[in-house]
N, C-alpha and C. Protein backbone atom coordinates (compact mmCIF):
# COMPACT_ATOMS: atom_id res chain seq x y z
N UNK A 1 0.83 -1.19 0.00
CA UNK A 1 0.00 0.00 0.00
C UNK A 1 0.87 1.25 0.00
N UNK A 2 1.80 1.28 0.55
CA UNK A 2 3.03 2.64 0.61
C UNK A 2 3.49 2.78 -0.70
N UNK A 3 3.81 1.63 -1.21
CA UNK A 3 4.74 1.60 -2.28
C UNK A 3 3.66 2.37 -3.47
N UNK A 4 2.54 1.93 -3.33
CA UNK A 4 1.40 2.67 -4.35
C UNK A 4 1.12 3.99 -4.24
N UNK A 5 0.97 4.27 -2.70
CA UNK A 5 0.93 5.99 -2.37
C UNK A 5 2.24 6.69 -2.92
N UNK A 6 3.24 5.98 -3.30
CA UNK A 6 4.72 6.45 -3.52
C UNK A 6 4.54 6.78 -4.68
N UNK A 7 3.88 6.01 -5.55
CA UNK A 7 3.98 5.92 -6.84
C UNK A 7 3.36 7.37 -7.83
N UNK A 8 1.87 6.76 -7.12
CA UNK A 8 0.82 8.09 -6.67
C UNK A 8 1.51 9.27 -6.68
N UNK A 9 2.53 9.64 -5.45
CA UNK A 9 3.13 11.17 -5.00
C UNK A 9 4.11 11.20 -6.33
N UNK A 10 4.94 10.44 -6.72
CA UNK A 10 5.94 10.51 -8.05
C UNK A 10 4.76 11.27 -8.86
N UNK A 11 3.66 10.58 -9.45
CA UNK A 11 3.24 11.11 -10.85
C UNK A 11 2.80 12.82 -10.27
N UNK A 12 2.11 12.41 -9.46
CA UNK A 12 2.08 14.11 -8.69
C UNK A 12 3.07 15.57 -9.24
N UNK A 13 3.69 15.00 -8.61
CA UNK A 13 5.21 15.88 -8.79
C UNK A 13 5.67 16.16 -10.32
N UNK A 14 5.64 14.67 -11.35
CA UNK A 14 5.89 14.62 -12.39
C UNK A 14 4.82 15.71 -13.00
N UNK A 15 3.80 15.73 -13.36
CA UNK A 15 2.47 16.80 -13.56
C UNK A 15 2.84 17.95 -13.35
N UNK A 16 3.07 18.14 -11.91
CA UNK A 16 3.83 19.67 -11.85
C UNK A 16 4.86 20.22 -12.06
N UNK A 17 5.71 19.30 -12.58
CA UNK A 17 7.16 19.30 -13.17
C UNK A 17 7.18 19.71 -14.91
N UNK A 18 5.81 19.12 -15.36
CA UNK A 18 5.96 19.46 -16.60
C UNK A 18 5.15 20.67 -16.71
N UNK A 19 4.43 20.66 -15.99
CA UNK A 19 3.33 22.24 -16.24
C UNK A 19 4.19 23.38 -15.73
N UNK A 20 5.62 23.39 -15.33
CA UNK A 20 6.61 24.70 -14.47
C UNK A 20 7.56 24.17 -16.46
N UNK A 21 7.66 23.24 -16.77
CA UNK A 21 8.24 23.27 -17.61
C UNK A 21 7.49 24.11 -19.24
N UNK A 22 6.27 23.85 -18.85
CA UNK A 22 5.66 24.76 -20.16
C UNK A 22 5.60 25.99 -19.87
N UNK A 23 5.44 26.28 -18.73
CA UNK A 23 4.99 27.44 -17.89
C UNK A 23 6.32 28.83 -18.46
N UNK A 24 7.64 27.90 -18.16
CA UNK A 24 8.68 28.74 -18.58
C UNK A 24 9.18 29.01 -19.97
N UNK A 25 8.59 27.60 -20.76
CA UNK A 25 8.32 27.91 -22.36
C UNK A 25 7.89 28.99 -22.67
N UNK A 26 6.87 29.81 -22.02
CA UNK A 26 5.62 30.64 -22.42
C UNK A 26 4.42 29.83 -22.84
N UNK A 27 3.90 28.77 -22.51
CA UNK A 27 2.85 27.98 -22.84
C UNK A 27 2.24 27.39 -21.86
N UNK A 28 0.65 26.83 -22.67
CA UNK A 28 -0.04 27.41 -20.93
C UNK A 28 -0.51 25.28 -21.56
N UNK A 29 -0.36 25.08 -20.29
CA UNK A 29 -0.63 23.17 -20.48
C UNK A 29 -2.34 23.03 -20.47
N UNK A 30 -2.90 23.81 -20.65
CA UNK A 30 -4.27 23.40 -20.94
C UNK A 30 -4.75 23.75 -22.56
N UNK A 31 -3.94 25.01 -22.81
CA UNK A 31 -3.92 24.89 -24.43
C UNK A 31 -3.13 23.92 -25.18
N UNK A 32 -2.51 23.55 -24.37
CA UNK A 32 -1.64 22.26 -25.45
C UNK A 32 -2.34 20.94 -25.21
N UNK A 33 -3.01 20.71 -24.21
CA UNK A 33 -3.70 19.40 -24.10
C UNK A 33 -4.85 19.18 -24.94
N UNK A 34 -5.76 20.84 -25.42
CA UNK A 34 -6.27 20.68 -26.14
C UNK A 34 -6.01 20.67 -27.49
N UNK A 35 -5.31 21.20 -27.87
CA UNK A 35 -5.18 21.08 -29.55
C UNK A 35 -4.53 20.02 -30.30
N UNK A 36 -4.81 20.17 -31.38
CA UNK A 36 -4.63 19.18 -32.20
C UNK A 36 -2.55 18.65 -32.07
N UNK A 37 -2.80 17.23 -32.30
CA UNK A 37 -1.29 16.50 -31.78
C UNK A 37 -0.54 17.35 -32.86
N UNK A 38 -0.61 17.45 -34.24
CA UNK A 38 0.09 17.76 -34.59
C UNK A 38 0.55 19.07 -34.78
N UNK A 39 -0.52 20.10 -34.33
CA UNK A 39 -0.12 21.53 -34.03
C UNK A 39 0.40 21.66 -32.60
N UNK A 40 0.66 20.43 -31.61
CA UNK A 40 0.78 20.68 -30.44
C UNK A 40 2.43 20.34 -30.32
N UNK A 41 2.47 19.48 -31.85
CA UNK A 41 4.02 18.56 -31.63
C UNK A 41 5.06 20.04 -32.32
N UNK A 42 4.29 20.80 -33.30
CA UNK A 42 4.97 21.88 -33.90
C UNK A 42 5.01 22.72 -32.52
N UNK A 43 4.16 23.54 -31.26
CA UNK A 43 4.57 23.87 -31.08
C UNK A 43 5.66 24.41 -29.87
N UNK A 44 5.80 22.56 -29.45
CA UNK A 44 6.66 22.31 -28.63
C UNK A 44 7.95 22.37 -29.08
N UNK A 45 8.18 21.92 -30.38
CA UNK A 45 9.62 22.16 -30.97
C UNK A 45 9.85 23.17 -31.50
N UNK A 46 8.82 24.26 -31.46
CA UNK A 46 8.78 25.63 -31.64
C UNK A 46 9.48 26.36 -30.61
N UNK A 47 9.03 25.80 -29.31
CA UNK A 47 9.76 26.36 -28.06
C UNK A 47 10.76 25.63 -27.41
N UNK A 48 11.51 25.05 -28.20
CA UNK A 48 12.77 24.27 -28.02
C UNK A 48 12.71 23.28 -27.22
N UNK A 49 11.52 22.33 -27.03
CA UNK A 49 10.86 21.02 -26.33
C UNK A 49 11.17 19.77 -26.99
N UNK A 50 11.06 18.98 -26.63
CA UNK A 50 10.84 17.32 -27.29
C UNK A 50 9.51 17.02 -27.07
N UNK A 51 9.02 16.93 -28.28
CA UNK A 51 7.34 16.42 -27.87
C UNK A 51 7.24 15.36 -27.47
N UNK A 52 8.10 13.88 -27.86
CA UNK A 52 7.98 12.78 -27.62
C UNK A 52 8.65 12.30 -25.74
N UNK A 53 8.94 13.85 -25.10
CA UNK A 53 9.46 13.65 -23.60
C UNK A 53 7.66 13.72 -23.39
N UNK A 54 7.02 14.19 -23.48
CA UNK A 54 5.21 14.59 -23.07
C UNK A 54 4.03 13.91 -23.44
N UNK A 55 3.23 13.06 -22.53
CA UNK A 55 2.39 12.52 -22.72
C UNK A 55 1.32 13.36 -22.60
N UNK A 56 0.33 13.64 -23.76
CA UNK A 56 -0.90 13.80 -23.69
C UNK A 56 -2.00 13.06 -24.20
């Protein structure tokens, strides 16, 4: 049961790790979750990202 709450607090952190990471891109993680993959993959490598580091 710990080991699951652990797991749990990791993805936590991970989430807010990437939303401080768009954040400093200039991009806001609710417009990129919505739009289309392939205007979303342009414009992560627009702002010097790896799209394939980001699951949406």
């Amino acid at each position: 049961m710990d080991e699951m709450m652990k797991d749990d607090e990791k993805n936590i952190f991970d989430d807010d790790d990437e939303i401080d990471t768009f954040a400093d891109a200039g991009l806001d993680y609710d417009e990129l979750e919505f739009m289309d993959p392939d205007e979303r993959r342009e414009v992560l490598e627009d702002a010097g990202l790896d799209p394939d580091e980001f699951d949406f």
